[in-house]
C-alpha atoms as a PDB file:
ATOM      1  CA  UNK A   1     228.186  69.894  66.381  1.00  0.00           C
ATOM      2  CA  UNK A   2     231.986  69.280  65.711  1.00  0.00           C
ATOM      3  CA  UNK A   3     235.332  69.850  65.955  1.00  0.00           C
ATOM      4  CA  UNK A   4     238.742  69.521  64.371  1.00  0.00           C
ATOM      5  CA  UNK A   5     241.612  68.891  67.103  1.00  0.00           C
ATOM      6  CA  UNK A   6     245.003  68.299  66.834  1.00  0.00           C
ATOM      7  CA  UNK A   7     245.852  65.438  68.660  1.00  0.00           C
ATOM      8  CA  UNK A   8     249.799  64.039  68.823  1.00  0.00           C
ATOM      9  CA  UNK A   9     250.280  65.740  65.120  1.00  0.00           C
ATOM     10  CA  UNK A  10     247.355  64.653  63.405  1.00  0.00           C
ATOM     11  CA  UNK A  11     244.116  66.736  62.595  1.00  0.00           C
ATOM     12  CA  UNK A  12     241.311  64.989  63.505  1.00  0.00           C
ATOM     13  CA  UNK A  13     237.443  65.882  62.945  1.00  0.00           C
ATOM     14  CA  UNK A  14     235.456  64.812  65.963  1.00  0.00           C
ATOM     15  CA  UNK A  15     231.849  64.469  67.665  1.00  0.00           C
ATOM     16  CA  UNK A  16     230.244  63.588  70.730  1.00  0.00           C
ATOM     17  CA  UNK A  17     229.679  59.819  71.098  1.00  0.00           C
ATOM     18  CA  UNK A  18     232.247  59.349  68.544  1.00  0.00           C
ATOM     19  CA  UNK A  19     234.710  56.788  69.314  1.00  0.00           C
ATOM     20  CA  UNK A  20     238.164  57.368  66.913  1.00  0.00           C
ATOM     21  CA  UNK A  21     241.676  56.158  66.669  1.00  0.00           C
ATOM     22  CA  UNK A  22     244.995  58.067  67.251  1.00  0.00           C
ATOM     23  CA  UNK A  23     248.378  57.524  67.771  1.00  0.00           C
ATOM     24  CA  UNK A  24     249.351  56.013  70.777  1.00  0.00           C
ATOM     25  CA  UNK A  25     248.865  58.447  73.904  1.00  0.00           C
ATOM     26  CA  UNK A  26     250.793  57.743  77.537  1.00  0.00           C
ATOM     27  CA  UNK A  27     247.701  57.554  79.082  1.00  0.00           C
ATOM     28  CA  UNK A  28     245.842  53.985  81.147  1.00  0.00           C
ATOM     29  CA  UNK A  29     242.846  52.893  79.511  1.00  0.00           C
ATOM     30  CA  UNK A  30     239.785  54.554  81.530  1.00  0.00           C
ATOM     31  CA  UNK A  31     241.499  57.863  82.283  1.00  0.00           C
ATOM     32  CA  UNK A  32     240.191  61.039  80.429  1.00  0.00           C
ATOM     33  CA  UNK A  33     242.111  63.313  78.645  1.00  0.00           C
ATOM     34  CA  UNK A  34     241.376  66.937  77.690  1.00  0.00           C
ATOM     35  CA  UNK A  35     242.586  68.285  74.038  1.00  0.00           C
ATOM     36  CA  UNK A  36     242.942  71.969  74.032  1.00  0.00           C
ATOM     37  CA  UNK A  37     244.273  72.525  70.346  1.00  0.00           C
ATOM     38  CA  UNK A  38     241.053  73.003  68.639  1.00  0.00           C
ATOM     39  CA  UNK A  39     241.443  74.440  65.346  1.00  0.00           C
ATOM     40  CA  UNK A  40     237.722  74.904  64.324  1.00  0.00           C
ATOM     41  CA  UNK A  41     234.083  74.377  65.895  1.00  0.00           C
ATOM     42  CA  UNK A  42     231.070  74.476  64.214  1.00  0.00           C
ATOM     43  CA  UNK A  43     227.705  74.533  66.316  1.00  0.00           C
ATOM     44  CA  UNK A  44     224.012  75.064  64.786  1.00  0.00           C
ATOM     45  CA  UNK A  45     225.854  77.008  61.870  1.00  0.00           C
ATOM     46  CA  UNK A  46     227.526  79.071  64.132  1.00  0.00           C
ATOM     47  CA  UNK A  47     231.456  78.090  62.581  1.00  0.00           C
ATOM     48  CA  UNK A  48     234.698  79.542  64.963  1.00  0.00           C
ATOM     49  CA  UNK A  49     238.136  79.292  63.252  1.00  0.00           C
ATOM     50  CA  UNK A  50     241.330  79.364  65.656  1.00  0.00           C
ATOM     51  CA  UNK A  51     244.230  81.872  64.745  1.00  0.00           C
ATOM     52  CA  UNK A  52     245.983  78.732  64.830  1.00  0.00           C
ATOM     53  CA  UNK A  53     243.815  77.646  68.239  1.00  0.00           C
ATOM     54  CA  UNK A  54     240.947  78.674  69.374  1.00  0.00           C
ATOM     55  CA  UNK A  55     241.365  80.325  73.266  1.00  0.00           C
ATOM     56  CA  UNK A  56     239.364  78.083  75.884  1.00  0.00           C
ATOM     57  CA  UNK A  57     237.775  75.797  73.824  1.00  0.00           C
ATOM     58  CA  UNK A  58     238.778  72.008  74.181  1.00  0.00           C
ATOM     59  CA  UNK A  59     237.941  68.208  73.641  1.00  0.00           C
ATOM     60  CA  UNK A  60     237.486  65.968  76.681  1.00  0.00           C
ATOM     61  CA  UNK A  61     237.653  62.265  75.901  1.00  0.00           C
ATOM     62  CA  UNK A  62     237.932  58.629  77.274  1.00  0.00           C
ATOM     63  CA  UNK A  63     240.636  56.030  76.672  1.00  0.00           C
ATOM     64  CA  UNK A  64     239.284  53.150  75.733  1.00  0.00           C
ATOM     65  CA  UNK A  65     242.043  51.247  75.024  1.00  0.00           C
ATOM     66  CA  UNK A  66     245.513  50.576  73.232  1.00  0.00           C
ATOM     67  CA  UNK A  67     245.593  48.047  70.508  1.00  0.00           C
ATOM     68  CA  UNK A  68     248.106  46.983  67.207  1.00  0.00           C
ATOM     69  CA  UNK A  69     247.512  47.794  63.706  1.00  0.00           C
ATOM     70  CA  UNK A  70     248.272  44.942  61.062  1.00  0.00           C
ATOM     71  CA  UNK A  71     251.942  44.116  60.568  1.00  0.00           C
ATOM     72  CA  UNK A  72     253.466  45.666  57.363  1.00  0.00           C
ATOM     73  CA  UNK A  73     255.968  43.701  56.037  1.00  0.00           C
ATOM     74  CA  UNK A  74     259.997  45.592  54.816  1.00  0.00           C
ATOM     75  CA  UNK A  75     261.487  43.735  52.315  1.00  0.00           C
ATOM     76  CA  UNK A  76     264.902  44.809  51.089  1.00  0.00           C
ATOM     77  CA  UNK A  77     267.304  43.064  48.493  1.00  0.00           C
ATOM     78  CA  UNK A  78     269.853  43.869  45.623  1.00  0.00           C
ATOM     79  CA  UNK A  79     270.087  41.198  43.035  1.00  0.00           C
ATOM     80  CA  UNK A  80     273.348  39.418  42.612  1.00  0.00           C
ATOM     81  CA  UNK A  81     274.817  40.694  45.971  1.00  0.00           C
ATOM     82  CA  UNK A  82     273.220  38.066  48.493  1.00  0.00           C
ATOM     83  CA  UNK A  83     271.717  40.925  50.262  1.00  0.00           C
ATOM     84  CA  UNK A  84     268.448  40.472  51.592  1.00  0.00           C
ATOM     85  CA  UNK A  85     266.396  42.104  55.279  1.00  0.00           C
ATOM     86  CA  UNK A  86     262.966  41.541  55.948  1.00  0.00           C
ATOM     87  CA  UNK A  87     261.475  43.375  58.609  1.00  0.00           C
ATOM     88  CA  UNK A  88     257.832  43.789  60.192  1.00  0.00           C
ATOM     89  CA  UNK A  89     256.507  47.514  61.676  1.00  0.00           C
ATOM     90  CA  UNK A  90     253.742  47.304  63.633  1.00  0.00           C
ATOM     91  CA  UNK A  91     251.635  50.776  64.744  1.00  0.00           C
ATOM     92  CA  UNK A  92     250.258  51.442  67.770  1.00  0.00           C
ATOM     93  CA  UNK A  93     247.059  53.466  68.611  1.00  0.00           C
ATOM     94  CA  UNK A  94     245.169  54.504  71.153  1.00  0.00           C
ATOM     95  CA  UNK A  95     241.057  53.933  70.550  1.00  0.00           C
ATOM     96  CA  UNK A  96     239.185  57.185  72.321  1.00  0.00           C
ATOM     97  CA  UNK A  97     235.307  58.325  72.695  1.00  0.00           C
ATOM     98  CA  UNK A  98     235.048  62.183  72.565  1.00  0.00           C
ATOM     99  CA  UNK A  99     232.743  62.916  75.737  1.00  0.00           C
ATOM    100  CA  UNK A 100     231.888  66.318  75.042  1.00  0.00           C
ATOM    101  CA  UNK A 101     233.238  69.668  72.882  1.00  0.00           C
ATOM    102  CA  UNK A 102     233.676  72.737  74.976  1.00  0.00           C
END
């Protein structure tokens, strides 16, 4: 059994037990969240595609936790102007275990 949700823009595919990372969501780590865009189940062969979402079906999940991906590193210059900006981007995400698929 699984399921492709939208959660906070991205399409993710998911199943139970299945712990994944998204964007960072405003919610505390412990709290469960219910995702009600799904966009396609499939269970024992039996496949349901959402015209775009599929009515009363959702995702309920735990937040585990928020964590930091690896800084990336912005470097900028143009030669023979003295022009030169370095800057770091760091993403956050949120690390969730899907609980069950309605």
């Amino acid at each position: 059994m699984f399921a492709i949700v939208e959660i906070a823009g991205t399409q993710v595919k998911v199943e139970p037990k299945q712990k994944v990372y998204v964007p960072k969501l405003n919610s505390e780590a412990g709290s469960t969240i219910k995702f009600d865009k799904v966009l396609l189940t499939e269970n024992e062969n039996e496949v349901k595609i959402g015209t775009p979402y599929i009515n009363g079906s959702y995702v309920e999940a735990k937040v585990i936790g928020h964590l930091k991906d690896e800084k990336v590193l912005v470097f900028k210059k143009k030669r023979r102007k003295g022009y030169k900006v370095k800057r770091g981007h760091r993403q956050q995400y949120s690390e969730i275990e899907i609980t069950k698929i309605v």
